[in-house]
C-alpha atoms as a PDB file:
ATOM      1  CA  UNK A   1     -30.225  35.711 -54.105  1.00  0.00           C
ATOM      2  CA  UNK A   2     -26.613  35.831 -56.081  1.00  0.00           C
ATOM      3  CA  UNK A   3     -24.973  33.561 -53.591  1.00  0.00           C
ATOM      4  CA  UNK A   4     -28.244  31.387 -53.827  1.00  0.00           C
ATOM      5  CA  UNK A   5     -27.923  31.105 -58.001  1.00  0.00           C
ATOM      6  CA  UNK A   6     -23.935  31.125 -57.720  1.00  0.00           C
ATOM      7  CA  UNK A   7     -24.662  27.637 -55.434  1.00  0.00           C
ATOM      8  CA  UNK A   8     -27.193  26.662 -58.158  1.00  0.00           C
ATOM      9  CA  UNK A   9     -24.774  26.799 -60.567  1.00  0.00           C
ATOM     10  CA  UNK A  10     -22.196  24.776 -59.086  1.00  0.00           C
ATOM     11  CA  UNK A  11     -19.733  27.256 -57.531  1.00  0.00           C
ATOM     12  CA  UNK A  12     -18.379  26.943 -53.922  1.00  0.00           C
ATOM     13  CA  UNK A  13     -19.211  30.002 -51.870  1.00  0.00           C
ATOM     14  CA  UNK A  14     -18.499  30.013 -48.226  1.00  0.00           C
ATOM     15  CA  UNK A  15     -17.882  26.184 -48.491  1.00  0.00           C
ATOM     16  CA  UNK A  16     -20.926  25.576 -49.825  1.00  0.00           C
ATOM     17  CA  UNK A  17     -22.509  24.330 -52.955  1.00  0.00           C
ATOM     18  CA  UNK A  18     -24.787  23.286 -54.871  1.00  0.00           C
ATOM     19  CA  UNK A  19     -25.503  19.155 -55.980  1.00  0.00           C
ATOM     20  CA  UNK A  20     -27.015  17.729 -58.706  1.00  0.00           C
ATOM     21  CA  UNK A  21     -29.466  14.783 -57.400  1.00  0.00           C
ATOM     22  CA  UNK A  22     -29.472  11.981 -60.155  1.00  0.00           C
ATOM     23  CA  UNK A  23     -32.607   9.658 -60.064  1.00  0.00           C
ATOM     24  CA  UNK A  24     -35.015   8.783 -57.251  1.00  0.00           C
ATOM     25  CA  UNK A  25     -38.181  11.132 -56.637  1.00  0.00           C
ATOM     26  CA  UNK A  26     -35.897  14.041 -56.526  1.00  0.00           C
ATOM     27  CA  UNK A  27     -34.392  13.557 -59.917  1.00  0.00           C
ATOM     28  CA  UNK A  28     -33.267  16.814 -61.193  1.00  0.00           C
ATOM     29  CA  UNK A  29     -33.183  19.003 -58.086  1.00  0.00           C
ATOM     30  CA  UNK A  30     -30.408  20.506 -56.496  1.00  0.00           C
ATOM     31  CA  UNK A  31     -29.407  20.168 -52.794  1.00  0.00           C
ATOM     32  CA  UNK A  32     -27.281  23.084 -51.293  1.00  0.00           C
ATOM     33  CA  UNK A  33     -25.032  20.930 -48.994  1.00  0.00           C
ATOM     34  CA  UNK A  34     -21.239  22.189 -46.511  1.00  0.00           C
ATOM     35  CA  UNK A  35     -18.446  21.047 -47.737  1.00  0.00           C
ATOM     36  CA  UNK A  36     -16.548  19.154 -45.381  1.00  0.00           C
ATOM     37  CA  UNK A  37     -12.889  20.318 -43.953  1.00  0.00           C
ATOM     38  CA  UNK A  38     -12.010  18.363 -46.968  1.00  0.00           C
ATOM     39  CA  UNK A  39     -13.172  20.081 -49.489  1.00  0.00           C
ATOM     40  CA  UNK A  40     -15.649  16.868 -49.785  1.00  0.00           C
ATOM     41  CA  UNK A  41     -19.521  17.038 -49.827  1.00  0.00           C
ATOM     42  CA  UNK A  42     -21.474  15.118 -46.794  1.00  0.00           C
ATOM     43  CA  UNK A  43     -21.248  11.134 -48.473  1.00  0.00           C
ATOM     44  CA  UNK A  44     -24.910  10.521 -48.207  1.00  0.00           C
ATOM     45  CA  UNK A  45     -27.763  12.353 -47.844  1.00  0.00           C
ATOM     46  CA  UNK A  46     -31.748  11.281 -46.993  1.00  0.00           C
ATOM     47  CA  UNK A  47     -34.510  12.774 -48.731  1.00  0.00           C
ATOM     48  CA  UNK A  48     -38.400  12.586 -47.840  1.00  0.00           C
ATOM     49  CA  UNK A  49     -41.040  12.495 -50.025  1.00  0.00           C
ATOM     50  CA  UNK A  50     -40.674  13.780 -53.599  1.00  0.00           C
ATOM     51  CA  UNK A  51     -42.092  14.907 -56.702  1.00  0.00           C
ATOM     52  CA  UNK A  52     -41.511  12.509 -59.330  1.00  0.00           C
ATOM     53  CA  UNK A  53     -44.339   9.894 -60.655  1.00  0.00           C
ATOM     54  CA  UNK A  54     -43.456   6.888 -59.486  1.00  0.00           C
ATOM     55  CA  UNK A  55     -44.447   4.132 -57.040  1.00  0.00           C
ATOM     56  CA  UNK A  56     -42.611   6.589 -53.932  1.00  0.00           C
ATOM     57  CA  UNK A  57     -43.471   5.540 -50.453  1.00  0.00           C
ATOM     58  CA  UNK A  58     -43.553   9.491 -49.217  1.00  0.00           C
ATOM     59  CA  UNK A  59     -42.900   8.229 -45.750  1.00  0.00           C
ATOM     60  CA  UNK A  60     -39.379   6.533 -46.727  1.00  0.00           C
ATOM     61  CA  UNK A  61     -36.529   8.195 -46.664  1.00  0.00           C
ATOM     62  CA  UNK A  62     -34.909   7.840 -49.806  1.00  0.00           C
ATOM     63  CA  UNK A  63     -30.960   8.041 -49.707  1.00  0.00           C
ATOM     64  CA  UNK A  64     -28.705   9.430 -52.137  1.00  0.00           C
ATOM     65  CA  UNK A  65     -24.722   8.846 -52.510  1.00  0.00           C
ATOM     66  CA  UNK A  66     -22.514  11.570 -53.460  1.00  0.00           C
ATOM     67  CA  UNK A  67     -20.206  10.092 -56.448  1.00  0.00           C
ATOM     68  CA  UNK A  68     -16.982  12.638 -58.484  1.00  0.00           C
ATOM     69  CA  UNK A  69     -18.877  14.402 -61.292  1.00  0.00           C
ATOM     70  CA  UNK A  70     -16.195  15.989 -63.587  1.00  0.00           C
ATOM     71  CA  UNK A  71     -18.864  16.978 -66.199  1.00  0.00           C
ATOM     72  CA  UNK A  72     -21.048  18.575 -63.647  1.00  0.00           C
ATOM     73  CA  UNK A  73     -20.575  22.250 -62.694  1.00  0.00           C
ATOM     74  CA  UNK A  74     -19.789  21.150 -58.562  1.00  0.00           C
ATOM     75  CA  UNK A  75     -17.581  18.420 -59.503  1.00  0.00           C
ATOM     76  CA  UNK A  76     -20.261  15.958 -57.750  1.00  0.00           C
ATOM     77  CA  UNK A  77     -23.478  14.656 -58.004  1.00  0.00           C
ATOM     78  CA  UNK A  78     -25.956  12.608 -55.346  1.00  0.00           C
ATOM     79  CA  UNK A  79     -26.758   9.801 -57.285  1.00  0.00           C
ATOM     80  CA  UNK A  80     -30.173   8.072 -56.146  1.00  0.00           C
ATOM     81  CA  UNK A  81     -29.081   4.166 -54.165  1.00  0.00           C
ATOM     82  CA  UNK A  82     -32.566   3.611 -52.764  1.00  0.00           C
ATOM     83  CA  UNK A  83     -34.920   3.672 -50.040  1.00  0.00           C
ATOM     84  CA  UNK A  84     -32.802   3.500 -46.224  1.00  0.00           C
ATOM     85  CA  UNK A  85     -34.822   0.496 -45.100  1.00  0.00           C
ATOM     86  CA  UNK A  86     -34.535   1.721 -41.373  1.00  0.00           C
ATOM     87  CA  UNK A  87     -37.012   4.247 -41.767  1.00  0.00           C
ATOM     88  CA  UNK A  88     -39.577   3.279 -44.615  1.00  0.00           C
ATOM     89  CA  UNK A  89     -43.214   4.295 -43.190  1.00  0.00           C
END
């Protein structure tokens, strides 16, 4: 659980950390991700479902962009860019 809250609070740990999602249905959560060999989070991630009101298709996969952060305790944050058409329901 210590390496779990150190992640939640935005420190690396084993090349991992914890991000920030910004917007979307998973506004507000936080999405333990591997750094890459660059020290750089994955660029995108997809999300399904969520908890948020809002008109949410839960079948869609929403996706979320990983943008620099300086204010936020990783460094980075997953900022919401929409619904990956591909996939919705």
């Amino acid at each position: 659980m210590k390496v779990v809250h150190r992640w939640l609070a935005g420190e690396v740990v084993n090349n991992t950390v914890g991000i920030k999602l910004t917007g979307g249905p998973f506004n507000g959560r936080t999405k333990i991700v591997q750094l890459g060999r660059d020290g750089l989070p994955p660029a995108r991630l997809r999300a399904r479902g969520g908890q948020e009101q809002g008109p949410w298709n839960p079948a869609a996969r929403h996706t979320y962009t990983s943008v620099p952060a300086p204010h936020a305790p990783a460094g980075w944050t997953y900022e919401y860019t929409g619904v990956d058409a591909s996939t919705d329901g």
